[in-house]
N, C-alpha and C. Protein backbone atom coordinates (compact mmCIF):
# COMPACT_ATOMS: atom_id res chain seq x y z
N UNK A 1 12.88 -1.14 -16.28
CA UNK A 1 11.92 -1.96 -15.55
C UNK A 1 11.86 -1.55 -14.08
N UNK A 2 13.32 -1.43 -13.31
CA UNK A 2 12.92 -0.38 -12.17
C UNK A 2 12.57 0.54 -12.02
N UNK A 3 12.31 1.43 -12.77
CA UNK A 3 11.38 2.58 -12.53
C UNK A 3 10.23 2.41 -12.79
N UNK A 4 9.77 1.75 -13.74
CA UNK A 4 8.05 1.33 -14.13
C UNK A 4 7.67 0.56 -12.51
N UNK A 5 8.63 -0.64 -12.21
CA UNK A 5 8.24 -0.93 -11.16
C UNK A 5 7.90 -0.13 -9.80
N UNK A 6 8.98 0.64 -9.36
CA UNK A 6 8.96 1.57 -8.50
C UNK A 6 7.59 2.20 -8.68
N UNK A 7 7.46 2.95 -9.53
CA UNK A 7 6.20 3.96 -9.72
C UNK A 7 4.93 3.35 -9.63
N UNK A 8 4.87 1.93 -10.05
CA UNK A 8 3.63 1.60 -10.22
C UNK A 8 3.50 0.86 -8.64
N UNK A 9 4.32 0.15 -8.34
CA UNK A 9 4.24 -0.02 -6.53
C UNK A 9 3.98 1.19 -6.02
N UNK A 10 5.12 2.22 -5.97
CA UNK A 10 4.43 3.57 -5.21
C UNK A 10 2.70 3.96 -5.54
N UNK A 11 2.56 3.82 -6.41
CA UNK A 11 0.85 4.33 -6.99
C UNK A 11 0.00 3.58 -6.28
N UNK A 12 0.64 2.50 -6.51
CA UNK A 12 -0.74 1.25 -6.00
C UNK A 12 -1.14 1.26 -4.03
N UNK A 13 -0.22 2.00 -3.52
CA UNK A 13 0.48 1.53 -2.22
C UNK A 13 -0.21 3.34 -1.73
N UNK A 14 0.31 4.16 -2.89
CA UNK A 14 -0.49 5.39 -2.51
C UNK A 14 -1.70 5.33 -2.53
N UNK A 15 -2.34 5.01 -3.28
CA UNK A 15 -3.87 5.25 -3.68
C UNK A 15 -4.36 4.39 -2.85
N UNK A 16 -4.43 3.30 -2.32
CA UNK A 16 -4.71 2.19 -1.51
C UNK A 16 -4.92 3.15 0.09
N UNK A 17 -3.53 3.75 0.29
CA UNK A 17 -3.75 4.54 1.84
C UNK A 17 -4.46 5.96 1.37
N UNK A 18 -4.42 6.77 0.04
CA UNK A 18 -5.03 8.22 0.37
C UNK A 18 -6.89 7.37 0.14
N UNK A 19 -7.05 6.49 0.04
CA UNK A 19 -8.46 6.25 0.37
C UNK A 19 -8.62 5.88 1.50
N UNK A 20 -7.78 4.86 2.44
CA UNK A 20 -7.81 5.21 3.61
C UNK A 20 -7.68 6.42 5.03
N UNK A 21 -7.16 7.31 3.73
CA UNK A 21 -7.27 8.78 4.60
C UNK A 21 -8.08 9.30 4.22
N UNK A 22 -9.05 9.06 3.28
CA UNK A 22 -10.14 10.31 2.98
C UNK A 22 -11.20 9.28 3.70
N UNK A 23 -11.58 8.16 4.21
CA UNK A 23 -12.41 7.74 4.69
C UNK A 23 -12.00 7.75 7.02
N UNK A 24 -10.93 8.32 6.90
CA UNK A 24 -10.67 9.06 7.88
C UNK A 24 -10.84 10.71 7.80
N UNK A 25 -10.73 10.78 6.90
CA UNK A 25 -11.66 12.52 6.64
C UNK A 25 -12.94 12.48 6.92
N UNK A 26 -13.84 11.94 6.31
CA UNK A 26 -15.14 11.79 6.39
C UNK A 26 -15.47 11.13 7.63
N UNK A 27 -14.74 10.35 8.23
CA UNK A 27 -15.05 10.03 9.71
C UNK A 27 -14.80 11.15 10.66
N UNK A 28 -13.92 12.00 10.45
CA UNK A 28 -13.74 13.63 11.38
C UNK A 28 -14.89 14.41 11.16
N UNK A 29 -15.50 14.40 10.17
CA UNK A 29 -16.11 15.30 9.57
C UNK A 29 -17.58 15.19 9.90
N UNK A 30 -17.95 13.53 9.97
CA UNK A 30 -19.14 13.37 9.87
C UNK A 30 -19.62 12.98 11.22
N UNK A 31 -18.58 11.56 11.82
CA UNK A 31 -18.61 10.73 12.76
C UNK A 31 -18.04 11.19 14.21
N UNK A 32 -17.34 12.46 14.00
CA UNK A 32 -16.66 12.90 15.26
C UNK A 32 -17.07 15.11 15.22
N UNK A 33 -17.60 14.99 14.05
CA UNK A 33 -18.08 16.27 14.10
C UNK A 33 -17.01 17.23 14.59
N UNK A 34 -16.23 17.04 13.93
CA UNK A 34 -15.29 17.90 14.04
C UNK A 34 -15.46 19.39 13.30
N UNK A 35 -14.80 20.49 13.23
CA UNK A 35 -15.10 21.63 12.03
C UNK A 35 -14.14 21.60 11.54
N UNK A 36 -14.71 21.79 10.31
CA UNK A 36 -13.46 21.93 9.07
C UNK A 36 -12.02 22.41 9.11
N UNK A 37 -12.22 23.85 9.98
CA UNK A 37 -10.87 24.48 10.29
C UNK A 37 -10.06 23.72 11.43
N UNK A 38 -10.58 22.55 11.77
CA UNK A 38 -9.59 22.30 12.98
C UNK A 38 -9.21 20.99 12.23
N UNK A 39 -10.24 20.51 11.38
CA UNK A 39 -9.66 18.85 10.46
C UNK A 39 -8.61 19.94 9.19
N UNK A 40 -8.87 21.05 8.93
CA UNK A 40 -7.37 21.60 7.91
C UNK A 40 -6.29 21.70 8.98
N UNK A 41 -6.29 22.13 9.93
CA UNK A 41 -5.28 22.17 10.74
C UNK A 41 -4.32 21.27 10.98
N UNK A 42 -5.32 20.32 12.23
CA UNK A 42 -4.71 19.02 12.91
C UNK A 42 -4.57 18.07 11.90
N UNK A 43 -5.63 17.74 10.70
CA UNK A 43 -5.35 15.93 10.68
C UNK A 43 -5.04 15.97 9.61
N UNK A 44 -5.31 17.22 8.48
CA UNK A 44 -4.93 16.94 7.04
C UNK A 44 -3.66 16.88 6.69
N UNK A 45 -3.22 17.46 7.06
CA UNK A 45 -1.59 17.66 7.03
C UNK A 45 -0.53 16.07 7.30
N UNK A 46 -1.35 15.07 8.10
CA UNK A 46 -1.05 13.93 8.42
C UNK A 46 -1.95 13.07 7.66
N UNK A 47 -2.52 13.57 6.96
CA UNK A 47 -3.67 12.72 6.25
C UNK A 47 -2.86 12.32 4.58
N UNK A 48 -2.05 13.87 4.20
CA UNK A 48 -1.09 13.96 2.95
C UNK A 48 0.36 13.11 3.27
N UNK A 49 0.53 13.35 4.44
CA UNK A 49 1.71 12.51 4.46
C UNK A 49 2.18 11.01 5.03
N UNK A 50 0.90 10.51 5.60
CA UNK A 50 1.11 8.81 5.35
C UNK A 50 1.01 8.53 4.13
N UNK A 51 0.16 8.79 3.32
CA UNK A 51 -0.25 7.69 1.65
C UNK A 51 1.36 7.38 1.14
N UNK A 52 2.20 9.27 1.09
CA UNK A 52 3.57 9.24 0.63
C UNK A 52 4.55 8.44 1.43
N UNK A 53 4.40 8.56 3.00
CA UNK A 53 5.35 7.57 3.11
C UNK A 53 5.33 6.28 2.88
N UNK A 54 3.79 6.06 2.95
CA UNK A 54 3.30 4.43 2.78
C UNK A 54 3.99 4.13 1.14
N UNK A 55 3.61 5.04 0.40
CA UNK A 55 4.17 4.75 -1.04
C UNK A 55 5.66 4.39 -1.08
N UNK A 56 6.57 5.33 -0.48
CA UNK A 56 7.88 5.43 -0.64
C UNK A 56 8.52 4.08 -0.12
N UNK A 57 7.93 3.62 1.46
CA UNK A 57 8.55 2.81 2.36
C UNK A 57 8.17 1.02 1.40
N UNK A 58 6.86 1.53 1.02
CA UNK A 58 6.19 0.13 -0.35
C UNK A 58 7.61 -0.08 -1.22
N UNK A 59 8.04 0.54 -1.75
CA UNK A 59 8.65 0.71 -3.20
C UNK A 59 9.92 1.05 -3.17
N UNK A 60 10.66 1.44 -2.04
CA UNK A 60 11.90 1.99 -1.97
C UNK A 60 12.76 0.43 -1.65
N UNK A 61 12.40 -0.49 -0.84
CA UNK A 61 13.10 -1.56 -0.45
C UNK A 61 13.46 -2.44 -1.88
N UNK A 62 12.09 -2.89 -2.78
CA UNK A 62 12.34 -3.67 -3.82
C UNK A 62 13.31 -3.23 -4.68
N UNK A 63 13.29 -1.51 -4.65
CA UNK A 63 14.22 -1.57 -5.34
C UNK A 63 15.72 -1.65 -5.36
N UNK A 64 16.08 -1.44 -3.59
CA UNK A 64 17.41 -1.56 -3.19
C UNK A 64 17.82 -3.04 -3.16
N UNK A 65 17.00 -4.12 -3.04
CA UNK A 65 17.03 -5.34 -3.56
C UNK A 65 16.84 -6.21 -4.35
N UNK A 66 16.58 -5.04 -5.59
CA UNK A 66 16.23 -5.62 -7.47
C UNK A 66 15.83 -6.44 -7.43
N UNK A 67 14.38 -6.52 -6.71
CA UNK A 67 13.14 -7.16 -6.78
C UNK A 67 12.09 -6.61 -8.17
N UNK A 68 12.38 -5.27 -8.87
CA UNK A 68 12.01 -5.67 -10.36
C UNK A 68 12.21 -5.97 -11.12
N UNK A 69 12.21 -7.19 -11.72
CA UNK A 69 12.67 -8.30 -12.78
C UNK A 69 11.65 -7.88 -14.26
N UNK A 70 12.37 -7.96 -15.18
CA UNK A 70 12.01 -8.18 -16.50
C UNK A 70 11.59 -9.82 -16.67
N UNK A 71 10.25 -10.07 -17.39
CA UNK A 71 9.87 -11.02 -16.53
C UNK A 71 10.42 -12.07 -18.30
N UNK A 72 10.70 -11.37 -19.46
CA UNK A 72 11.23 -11.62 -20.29
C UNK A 72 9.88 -12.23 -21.34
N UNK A 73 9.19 -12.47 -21.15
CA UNK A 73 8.35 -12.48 -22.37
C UNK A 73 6.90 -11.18 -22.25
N UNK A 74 7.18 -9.92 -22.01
CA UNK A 74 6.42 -8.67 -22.13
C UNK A 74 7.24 -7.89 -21.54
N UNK A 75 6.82 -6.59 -21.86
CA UNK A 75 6.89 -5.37 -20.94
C UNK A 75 7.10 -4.97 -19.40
N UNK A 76 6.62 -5.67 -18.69
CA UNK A 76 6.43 -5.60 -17.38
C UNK A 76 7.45 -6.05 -16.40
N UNK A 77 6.82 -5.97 -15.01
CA UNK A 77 7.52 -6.14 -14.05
C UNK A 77 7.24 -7.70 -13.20
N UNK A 78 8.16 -8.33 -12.75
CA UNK A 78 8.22 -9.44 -11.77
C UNK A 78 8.58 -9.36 -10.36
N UNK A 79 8.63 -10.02 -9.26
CA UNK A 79 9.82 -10.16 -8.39
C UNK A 79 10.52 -11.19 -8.73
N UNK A 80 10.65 -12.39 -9.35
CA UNK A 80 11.36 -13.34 -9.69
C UNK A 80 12.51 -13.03 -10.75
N UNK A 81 13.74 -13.09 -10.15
CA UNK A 81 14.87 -12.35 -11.60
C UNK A 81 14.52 -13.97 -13.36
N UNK A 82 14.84 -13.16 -14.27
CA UNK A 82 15.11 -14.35 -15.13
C UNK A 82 15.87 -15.87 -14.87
N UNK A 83 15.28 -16.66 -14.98
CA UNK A 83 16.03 -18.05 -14.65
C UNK A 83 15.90 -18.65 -13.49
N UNK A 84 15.21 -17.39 -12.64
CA UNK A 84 15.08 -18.34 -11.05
C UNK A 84 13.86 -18.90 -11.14
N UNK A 85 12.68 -19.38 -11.73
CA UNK A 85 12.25 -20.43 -11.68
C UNK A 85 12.37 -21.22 -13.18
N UNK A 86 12.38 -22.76 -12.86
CA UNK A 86 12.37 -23.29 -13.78
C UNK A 86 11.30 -23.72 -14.78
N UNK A 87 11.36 -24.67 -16.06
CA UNK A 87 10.12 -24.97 -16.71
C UNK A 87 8.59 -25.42 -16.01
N UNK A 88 9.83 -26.05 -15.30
CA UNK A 88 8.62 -27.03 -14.09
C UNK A 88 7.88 -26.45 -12.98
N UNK A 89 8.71 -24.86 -12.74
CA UNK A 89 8.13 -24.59 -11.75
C UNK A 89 8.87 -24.46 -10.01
N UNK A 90 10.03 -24.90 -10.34
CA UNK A 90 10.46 -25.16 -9.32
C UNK A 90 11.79 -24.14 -9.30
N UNK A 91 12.06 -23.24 -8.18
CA UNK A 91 13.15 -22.72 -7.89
C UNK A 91 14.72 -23.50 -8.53
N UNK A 92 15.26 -22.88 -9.33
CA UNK A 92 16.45 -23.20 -9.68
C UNK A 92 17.68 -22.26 -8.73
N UNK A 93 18.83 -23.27 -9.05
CA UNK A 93 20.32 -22.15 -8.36
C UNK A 93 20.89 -21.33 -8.58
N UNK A 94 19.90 -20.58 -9.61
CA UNK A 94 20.31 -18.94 -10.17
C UNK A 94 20.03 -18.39 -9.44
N UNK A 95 18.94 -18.60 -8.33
CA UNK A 95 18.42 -17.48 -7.50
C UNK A 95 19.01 -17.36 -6.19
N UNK A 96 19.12 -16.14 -5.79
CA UNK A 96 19.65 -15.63 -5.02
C UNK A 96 18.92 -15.52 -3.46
N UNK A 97 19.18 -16.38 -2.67
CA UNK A 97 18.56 -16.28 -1.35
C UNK A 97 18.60 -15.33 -0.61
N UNK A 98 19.55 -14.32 -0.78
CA UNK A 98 18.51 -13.08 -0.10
C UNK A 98 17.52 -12.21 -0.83
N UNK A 99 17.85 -12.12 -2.69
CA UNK A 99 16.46 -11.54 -2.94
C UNK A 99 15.12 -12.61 -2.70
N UNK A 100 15.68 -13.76 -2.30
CA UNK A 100 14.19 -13.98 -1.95
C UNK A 100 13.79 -13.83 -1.08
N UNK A 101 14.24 -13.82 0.20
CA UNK A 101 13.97 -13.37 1.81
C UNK A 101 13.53 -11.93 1.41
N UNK A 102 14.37 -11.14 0.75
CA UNK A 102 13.63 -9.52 0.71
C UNK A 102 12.32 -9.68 0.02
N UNK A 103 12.25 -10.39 -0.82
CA UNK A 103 10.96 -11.00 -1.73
C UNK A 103 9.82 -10.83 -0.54
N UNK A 104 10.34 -12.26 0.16
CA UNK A 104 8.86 -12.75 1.14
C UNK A 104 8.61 -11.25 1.98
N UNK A 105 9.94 -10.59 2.55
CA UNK A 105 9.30 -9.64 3.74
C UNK A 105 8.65 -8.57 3.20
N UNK A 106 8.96 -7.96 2.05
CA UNK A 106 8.21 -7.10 1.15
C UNK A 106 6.65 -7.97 0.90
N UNK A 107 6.91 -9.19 0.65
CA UNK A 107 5.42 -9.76 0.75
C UNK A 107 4.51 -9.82 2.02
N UNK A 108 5.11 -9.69 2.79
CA UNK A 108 4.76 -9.73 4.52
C UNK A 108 4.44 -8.27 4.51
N UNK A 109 5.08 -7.59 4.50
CA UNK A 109 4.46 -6.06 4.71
C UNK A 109 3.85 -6.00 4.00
N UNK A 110 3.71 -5.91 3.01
CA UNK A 110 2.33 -5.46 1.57
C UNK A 110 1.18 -6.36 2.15
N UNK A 111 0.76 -7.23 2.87
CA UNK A 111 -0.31 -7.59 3.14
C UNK A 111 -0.76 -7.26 3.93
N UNK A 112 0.14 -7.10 5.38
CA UNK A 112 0.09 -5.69 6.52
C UNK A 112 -0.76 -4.69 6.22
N UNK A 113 0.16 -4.37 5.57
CA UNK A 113 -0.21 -2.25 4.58
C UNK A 113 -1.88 -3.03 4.26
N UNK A 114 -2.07 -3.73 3.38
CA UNK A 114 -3.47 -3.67 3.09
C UNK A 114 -4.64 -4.17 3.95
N UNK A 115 -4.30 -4.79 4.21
CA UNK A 115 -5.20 -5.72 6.16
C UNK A 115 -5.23 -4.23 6.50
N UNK A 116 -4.33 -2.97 7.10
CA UNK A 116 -4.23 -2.22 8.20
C UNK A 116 -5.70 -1.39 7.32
N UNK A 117 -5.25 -0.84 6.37
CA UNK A 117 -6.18 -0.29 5.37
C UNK A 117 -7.39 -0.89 5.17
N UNK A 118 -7.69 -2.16 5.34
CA UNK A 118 -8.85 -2.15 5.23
C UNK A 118 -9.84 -2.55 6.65
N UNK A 119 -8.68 -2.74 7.52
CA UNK A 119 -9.14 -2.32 8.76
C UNK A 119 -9.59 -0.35 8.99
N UNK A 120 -8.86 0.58 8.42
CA UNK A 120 -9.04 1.90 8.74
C UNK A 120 -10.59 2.14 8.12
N UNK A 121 -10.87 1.53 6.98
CA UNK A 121 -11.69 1.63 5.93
C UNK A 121 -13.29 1.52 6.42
N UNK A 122 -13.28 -0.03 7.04
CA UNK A 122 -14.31 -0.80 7.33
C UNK A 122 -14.70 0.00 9.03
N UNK A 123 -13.49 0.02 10.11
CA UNK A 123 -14.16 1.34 11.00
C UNK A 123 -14.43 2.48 10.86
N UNK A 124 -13.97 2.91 10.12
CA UNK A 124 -14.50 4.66 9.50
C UNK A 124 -15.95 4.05 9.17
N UNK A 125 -16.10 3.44 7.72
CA UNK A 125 -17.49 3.46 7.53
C UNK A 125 -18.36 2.31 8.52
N UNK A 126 -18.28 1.98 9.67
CA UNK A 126 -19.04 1.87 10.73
C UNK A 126 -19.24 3.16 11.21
N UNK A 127 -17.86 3.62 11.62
CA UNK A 127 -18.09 5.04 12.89
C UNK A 127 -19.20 5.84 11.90
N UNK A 128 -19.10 6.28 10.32
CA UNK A 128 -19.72 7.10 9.84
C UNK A 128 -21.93 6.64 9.88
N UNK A 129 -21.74 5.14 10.16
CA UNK A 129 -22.86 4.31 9.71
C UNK A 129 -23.80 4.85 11.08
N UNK A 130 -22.81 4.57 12.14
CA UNK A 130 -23.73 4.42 13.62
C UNK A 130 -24.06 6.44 13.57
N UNK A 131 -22.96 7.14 13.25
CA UNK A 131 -23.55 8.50 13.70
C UNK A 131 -25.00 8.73 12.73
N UNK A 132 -24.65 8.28 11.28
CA UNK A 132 -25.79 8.60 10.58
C UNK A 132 -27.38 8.09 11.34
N UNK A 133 -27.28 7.33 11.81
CA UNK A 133 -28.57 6.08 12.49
C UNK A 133 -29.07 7.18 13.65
N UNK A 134 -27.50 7.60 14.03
CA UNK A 134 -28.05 8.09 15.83
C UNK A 134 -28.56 9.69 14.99
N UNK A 135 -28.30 10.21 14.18
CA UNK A 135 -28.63 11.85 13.71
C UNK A 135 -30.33 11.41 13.10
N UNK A 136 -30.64 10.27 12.38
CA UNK A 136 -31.72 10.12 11.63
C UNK A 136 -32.93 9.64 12.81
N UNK A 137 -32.38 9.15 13.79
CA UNK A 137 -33.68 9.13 15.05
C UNK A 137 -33.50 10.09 15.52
């Protein structure tokens, strides 16, 4: 279950930022008119290696704090270990108060990571919107 977890956090956490880097590609490319040989140079090279660290830094913590739980009725992954919540719903004294503090701050950054991303996202395709407007008059 930690490795399904791991991988599928890393994926989700990758793919989430290499679209935020290819819509920073297309903003070099289009919006800042840059040439190709100087966006292979300078930015691609930094363009391949945030998504990976973003993936690694996503996915490496939960697992040093066995935040993937077998959630016990399927296949899959949880952050809640077995038994820490009850029928009702309510936190029982199986659970362990620091995986839940690692819980919340892994939840605190993962919303970060995606806010930042869809902040990169939404100014790229402005910057790309206004050059197109200013090239078409």
């Amino acid at each position: 279950c930690a490795v399904q977890g791991f991988f599928f956090t890393f994926g989700i956490y990758a793919m989430y930022s290499y679209n935020a880097m290819l819509c920073i590609y297309y903003t070099c490319a289009i919006a800042l008119k840059m040439k190709e040989r100087n966006i292979c140079r300078l930015v691609e090279p930094t363009l391949h290696l945030i998504p990976l660290a973003v993936g690694i830094a996503a996915a490496v913590p939960a697992l040093f704090y066995n935040l993937y739980n077998p959630p016990g009725w399927e296949s899959w992954c949880t952050s809640t270990a077995l038994g820490c919540i009850g029928d009702d719903g309510i936190l029982s004294e199986n659970c362990v108060p620091v995986e839940l503090r690692a819980f919340q701050i892994v939840l605190d950054l993962s919303l970060a990571f995606m806010g930042f991303f869809f902040f990169v996202v939404i100014t790229a395709l402005i910057m790309i919107c206004v050059r197109v407007v200013k090239v078409s008059r």
